[in-house]
PDB file of N, CA and C in Angstrom:
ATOM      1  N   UNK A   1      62.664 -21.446 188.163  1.00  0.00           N
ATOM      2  CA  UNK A   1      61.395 -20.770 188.036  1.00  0.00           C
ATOM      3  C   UNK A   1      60.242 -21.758 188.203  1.00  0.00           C
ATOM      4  N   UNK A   2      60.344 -22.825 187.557  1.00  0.00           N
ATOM      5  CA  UNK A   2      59.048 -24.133 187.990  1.00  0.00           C
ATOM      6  C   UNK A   2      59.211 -24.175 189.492  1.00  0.00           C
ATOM      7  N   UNK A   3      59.545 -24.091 190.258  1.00  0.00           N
ATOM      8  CA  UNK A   3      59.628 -24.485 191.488  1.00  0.00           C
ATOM      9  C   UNK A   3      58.676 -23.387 192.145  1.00  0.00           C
ATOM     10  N   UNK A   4      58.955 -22.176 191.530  1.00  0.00           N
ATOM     11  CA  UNK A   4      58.030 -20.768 192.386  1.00  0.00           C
ATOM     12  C   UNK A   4      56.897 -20.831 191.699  1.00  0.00           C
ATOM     13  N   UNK A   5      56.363 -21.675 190.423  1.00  0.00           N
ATOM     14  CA  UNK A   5      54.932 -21.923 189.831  1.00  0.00           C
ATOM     15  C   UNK A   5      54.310 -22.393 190.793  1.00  0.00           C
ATOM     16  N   UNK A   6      55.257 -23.746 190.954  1.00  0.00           N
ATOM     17  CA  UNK A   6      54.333 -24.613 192.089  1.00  0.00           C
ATOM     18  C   UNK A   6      54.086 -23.875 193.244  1.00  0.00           C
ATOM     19  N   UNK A   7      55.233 -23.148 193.926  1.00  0.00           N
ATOM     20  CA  UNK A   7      54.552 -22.718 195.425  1.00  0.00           C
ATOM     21  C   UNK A   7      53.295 -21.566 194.912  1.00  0.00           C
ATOM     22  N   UNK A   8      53.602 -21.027 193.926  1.00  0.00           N
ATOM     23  CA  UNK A   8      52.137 -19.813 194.058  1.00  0.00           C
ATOM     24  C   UNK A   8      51.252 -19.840 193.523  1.00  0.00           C
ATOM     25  N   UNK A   9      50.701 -21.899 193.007  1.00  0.00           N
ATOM     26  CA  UNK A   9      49.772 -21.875 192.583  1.00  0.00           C
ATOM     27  C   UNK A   9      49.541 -22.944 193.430  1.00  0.00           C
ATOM     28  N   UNK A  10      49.951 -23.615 194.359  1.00  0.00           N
ATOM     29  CA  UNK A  10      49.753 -23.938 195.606  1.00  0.00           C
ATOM     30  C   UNK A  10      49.543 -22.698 196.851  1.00  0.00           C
ATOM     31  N   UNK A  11      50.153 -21.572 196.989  1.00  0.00           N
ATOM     32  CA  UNK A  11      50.047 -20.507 198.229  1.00  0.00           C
ATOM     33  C   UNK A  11      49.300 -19.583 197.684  1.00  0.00           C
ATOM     34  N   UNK A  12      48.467 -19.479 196.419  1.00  0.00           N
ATOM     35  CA  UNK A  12      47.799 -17.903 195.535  1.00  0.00           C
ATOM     36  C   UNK A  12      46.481 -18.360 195.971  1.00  0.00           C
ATOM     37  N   UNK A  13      45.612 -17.646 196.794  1.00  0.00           N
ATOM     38  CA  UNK A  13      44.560 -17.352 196.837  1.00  0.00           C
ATOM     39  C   UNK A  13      43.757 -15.774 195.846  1.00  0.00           C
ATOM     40  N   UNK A  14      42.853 -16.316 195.310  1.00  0.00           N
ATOM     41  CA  UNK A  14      42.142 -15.397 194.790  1.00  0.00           C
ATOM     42  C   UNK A  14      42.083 -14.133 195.557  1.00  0.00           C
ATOM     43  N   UNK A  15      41.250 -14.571 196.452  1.00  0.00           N
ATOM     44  CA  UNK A  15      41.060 -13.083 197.234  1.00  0.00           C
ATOM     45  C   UNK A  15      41.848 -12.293 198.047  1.00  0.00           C
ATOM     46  N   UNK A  16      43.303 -12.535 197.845  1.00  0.00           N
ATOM     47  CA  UNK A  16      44.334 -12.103 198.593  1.00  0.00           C
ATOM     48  C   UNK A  16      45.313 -11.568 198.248  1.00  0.00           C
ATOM     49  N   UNK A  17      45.784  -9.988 199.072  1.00  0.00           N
ATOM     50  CA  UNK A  17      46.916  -9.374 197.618  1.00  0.00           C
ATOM     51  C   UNK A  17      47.956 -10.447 197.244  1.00  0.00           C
ATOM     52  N   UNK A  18      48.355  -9.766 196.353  1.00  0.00           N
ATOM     53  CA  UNK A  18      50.036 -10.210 195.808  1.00  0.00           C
ATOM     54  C   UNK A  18      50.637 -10.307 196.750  1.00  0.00           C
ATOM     55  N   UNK A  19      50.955  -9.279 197.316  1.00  0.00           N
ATOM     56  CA  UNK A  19      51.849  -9.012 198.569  1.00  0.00           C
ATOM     57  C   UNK A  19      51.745 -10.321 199.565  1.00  0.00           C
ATOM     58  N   UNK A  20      50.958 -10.795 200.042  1.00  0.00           N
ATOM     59  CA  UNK A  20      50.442 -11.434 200.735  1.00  0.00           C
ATOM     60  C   UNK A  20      50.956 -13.222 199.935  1.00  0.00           C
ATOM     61  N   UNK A  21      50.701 -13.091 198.771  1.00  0.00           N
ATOM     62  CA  UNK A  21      50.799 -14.331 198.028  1.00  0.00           C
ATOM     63  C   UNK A  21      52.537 -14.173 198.384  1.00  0.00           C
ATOM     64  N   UNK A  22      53.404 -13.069 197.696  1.00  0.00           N
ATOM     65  CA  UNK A  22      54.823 -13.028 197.780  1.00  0.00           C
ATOM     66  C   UNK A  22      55.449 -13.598 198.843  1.00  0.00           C
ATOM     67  N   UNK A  23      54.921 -12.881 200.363  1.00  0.00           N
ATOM     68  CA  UNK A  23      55.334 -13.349 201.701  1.00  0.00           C
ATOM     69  C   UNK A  23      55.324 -14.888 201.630  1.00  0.00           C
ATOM     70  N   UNK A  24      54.463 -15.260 201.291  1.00  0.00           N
ATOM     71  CA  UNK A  24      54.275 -16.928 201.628  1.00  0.00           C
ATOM     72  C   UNK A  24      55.075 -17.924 200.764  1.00  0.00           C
ATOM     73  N   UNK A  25      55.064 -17.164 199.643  1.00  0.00           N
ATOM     74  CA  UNK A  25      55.722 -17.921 198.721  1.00  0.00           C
ATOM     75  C   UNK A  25      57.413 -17.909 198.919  1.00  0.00           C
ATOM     76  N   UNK A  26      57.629 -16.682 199.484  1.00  0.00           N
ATOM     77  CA  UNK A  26      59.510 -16.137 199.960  1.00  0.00           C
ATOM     78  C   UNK A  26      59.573 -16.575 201.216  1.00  0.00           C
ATOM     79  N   UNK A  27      58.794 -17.228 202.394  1.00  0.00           N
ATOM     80  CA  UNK A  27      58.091 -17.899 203.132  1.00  0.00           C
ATOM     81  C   UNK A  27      59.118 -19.593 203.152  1.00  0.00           C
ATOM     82  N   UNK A  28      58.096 -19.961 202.071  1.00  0.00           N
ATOM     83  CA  UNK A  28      58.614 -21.752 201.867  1.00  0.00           C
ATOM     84  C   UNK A  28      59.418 -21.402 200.877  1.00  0.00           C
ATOM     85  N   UNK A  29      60.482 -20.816 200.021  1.00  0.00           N
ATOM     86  CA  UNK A  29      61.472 -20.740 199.455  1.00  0.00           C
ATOM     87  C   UNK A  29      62.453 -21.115 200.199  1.00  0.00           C
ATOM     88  N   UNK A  30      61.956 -19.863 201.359  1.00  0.00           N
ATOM     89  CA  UNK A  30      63.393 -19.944 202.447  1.00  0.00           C
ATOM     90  C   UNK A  30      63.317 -21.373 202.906  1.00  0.00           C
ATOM     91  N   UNK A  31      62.416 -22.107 203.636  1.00  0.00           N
ATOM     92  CA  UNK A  31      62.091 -23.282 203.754  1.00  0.00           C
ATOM     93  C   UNK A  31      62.819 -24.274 203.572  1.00  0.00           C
ATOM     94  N   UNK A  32      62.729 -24.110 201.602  1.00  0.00           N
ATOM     95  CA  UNK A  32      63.148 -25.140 200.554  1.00  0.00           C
ATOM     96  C   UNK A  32      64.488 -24.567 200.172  1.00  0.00           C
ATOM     97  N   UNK A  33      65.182 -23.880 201.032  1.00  0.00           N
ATOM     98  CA  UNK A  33      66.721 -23.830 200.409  1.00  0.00           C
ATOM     99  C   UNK A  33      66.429 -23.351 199.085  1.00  0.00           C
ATOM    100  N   UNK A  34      65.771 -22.384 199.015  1.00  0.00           N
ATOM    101  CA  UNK A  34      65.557 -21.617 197.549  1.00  0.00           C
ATOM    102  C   UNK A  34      65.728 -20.124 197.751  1.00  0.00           C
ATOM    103  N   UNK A  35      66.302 -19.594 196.822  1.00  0.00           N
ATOM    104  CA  UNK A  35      66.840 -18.145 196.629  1.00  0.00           C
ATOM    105  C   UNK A  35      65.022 -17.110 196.832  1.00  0.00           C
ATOM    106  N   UNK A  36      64.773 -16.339 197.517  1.00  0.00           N
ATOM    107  CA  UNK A  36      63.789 -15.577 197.848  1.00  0.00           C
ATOM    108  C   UNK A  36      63.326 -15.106 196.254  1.00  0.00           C
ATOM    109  N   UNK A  37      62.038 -15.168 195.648  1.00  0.00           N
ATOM    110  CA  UNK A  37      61.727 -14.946 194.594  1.00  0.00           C
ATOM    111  C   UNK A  37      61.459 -13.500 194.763  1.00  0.00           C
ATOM    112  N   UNK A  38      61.670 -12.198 193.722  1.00  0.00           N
ATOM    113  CA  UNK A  38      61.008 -10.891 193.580  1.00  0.00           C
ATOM    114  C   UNK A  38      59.376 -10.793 193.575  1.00  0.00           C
ATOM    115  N   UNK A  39      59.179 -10.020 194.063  1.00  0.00           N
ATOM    116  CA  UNK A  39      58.139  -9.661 193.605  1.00  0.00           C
ATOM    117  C   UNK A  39      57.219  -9.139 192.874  1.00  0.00           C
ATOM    118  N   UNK A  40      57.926  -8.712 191.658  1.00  0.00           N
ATOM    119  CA  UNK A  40      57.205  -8.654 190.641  1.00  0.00           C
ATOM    120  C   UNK A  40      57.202 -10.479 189.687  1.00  0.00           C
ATOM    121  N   UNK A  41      57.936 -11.260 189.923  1.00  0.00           N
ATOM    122  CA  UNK A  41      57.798 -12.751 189.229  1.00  0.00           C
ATOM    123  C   UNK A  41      56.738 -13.038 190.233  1.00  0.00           C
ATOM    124  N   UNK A  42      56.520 -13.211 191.158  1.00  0.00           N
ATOM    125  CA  UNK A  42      55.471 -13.462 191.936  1.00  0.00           C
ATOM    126  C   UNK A  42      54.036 -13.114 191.539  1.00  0.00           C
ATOM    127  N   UNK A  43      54.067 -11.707 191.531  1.00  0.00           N
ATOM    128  CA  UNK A  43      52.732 -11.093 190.739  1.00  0.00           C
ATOM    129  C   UNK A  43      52.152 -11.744 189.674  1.00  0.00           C
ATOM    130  N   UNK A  44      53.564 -11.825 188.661  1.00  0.00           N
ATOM    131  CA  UNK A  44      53.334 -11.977 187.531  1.00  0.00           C
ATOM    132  C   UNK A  44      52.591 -13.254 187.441  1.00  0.00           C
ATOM    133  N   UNK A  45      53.535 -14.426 188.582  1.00  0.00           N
ATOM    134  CA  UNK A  45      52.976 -15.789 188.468  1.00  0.00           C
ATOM    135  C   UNK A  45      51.198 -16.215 188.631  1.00  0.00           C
ATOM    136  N   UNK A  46      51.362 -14.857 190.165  1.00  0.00           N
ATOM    137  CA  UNK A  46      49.695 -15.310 190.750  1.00  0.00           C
ATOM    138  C   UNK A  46      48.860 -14.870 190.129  1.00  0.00           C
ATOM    139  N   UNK A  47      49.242 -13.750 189.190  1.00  0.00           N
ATOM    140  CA  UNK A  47      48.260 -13.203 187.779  1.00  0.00           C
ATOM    141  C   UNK A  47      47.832 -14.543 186.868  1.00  0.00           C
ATOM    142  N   UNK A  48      48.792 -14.594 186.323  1.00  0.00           N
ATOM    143  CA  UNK A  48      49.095 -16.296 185.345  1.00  0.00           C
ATOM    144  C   UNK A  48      48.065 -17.131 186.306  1.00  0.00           C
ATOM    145  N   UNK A  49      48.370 -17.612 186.907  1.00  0.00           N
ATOM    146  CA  UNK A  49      47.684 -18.854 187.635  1.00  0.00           C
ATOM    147  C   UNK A  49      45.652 -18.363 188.423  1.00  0.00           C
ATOM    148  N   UNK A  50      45.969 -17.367 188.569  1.00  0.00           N
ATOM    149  CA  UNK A  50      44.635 -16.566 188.461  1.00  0.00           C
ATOM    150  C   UNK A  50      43.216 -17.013 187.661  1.00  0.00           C
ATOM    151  N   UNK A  51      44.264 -16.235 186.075  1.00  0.00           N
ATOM    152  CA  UNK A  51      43.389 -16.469 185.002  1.00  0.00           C
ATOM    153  C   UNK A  51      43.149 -17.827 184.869  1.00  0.00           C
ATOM    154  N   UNK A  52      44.310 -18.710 184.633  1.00  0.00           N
ATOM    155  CA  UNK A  52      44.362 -19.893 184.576  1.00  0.00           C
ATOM    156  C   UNK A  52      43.020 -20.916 185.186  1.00  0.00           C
ATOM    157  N   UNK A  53      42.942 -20.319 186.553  1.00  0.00           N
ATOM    158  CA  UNK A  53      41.795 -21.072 187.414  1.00  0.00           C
ATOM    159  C   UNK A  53      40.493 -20.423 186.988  1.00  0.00           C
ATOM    160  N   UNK A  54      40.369 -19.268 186.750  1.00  0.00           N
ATOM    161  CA  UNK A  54      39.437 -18.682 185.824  1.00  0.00           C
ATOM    162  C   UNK A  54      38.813 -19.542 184.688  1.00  0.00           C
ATOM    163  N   UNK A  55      39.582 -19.769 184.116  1.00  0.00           N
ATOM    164  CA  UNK A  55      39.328 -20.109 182.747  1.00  0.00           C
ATOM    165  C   UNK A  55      39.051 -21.762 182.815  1.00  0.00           C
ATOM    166  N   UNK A  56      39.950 -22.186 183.741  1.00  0.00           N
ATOM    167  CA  UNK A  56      39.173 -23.533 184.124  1.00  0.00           C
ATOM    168  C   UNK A  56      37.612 -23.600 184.707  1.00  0.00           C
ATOM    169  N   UNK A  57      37.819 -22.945 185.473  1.00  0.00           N
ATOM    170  CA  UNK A  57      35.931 -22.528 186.244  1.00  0.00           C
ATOM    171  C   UNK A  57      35.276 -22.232 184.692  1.00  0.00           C
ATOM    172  N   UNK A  58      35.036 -21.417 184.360  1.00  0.00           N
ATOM    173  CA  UNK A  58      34.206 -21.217 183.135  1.00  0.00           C
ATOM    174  C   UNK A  58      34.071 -22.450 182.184  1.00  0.00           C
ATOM    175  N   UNK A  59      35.231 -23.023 181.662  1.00  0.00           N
ATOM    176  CA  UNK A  59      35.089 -24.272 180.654  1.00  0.00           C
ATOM    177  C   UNK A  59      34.154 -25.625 181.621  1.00  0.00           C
ATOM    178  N   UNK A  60      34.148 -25.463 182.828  1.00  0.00           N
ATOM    179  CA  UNK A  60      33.747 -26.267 183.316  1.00  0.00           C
ATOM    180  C   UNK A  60      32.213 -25.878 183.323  1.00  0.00           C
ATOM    181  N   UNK A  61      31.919 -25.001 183.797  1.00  0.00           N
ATOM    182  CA  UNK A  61      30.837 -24.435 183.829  1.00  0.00           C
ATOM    183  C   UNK A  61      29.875 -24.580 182.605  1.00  0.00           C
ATOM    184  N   UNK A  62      30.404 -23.989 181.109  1.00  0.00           N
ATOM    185  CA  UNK A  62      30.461 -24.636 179.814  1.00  0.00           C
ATOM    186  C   UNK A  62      29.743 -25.787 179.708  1.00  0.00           C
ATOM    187  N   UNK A  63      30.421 -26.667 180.392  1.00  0.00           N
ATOM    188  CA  UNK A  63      30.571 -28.324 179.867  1.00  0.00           C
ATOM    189  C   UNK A  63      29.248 -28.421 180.439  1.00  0.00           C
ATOM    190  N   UNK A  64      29.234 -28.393 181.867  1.00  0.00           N
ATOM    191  CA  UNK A  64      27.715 -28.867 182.831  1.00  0.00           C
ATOM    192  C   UNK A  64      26.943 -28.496 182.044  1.00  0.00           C
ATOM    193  N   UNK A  65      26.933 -26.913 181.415  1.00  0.00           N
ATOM    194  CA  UNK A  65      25.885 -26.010 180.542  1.00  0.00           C
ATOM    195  C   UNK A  65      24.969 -27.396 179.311  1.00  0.00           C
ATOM    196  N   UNK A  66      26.112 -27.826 178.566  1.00  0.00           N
ATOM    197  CA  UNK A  66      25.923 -28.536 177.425  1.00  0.00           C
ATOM    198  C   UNK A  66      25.371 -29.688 178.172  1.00  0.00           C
ATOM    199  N   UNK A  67      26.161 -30.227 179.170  1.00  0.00           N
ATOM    200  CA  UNK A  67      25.417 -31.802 179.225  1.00  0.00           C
ATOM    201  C   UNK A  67      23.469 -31.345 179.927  1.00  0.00           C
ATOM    202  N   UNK A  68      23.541 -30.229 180.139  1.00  0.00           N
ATOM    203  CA  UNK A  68      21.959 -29.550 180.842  1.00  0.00           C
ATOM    204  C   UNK A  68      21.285 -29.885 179.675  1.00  0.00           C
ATOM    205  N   UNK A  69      21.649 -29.217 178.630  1.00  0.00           N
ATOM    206  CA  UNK A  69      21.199 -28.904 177.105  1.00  0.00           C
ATOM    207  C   UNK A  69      21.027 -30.518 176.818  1.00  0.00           C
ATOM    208  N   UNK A  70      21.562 -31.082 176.745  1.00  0.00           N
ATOM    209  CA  UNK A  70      21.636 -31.640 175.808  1.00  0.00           C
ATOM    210  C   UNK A  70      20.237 -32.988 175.964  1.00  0.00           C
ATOM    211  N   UNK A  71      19.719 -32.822 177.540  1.00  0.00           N
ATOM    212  CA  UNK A  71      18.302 -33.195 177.696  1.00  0.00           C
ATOM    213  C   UNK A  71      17.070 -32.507 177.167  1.00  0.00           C
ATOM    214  N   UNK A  72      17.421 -31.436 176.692  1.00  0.00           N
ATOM    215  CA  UNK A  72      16.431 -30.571 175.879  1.00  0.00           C
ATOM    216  C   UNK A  72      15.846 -30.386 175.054  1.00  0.00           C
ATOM    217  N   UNK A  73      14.664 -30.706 174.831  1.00  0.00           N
ATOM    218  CA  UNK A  73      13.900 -31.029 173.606  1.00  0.00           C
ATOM    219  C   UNK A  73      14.231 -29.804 172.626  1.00  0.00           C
ATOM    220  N   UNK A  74      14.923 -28.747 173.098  1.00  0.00           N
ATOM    221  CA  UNK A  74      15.142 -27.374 172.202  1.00  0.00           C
ATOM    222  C   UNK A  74      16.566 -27.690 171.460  1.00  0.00           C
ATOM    223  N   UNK A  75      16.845 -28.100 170.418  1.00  0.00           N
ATOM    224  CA  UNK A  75      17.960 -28.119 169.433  1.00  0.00           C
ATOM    225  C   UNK A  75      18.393 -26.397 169.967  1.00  0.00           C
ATOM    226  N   UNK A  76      18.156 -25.332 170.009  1.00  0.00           N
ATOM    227  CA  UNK A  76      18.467 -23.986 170.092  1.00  0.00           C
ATOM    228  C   UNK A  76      19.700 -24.285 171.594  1.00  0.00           C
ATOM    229  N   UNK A  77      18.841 -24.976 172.408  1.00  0.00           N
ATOM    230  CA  UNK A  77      19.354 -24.613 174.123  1.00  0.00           C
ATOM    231  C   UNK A  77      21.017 -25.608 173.998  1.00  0.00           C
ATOM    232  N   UNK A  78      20.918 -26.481 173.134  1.00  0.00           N
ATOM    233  CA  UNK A  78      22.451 -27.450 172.593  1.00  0.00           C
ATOM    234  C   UNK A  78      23.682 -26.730 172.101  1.00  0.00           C
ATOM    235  N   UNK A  79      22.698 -25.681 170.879  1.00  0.00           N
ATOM    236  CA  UNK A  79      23.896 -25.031 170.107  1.00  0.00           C
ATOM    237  C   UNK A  79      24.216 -23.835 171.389  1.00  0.00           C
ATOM    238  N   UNK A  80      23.486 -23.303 171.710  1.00  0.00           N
ATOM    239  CA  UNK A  80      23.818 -22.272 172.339  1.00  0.00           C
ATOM    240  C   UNK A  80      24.856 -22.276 173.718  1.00  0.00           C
ATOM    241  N   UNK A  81      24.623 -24.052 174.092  1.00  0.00           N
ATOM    242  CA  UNK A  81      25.470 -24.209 175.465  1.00  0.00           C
ATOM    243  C   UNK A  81      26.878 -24.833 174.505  1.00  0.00           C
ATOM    244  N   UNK A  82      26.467 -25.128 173.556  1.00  0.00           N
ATOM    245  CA  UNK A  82      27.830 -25.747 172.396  1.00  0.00           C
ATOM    246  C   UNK A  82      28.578 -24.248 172.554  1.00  0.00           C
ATOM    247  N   UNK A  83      27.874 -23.263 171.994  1.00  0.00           N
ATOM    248  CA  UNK A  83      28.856 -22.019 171.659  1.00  0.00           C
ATOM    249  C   UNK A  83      29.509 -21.204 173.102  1.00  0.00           C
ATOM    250  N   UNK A  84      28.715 -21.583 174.284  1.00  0.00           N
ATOM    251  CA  UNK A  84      29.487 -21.200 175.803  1.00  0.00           C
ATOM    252  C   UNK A  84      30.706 -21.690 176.027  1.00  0.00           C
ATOM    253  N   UNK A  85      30.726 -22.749 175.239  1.00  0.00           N
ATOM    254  CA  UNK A  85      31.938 -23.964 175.996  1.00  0.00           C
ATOM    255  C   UNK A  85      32.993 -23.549 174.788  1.00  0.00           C
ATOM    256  N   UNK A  86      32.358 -23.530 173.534  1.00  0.00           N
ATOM    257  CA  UNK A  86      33.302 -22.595 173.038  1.00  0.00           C
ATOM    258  C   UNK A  86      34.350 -21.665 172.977  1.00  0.00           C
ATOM    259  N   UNK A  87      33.824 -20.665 173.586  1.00  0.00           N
ATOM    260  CA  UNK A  87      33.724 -19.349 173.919  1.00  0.00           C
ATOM    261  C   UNK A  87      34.849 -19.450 175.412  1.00  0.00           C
ATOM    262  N   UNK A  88      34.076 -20.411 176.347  1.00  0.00           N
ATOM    263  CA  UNK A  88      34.998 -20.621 177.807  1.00  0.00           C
ATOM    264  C   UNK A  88      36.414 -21.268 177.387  1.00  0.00           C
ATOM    265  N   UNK A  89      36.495 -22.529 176.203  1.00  0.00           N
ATOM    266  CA  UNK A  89      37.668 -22.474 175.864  1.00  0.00           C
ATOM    267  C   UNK A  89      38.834 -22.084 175.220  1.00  0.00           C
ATOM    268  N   UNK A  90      38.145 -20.904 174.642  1.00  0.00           N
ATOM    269  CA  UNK A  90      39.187 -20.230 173.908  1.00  0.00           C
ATOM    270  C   UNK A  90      39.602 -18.708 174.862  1.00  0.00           C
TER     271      UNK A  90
END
């Protein structure tokens, strides 16, 4: 199963069905002398890895937020980019 993480969070594009992610990924399986993955583990993976990049974008986003703040003569504009990054990492 680690082996089909890597291809479909290497072959998962955001804007592209499942379907589309599956082909590519059952694609270089065949490739790699690997048994053709289903497609619902596929889904499931490019869902997983989805959010995953999601949630990285936001915490990052977060962070820039705070280091903005944190030139700010407003104590308010600190806590408030404190509680984004928060918020993005949980």
């Amino acid at each position: 199963m680690f082996g089909f993480q890597v291809l479909v969070a290497t072959l998962d594009e955001a804007d592209v069905p499942f379907a589309q992610t599956w082909r590519a990924v059952g694609e270089a399986a065949d490739r790699l002398g690997l048994t053709r993955p289903g497609y619902h583990l596929v889904r499931v993976l490019a869902r997983a890895e989805r959010l995953r990049r999601r949630a990285r974008t936001e915490v990052r986003k977060a962070a820039l937020g705070v280091l903005g703040a944190v030139g700010s003569p407003l104590a308010l504009d600190v806590k408030i980019a404190a509680e984004k990054l928060r918020e993005a990492r949980a």
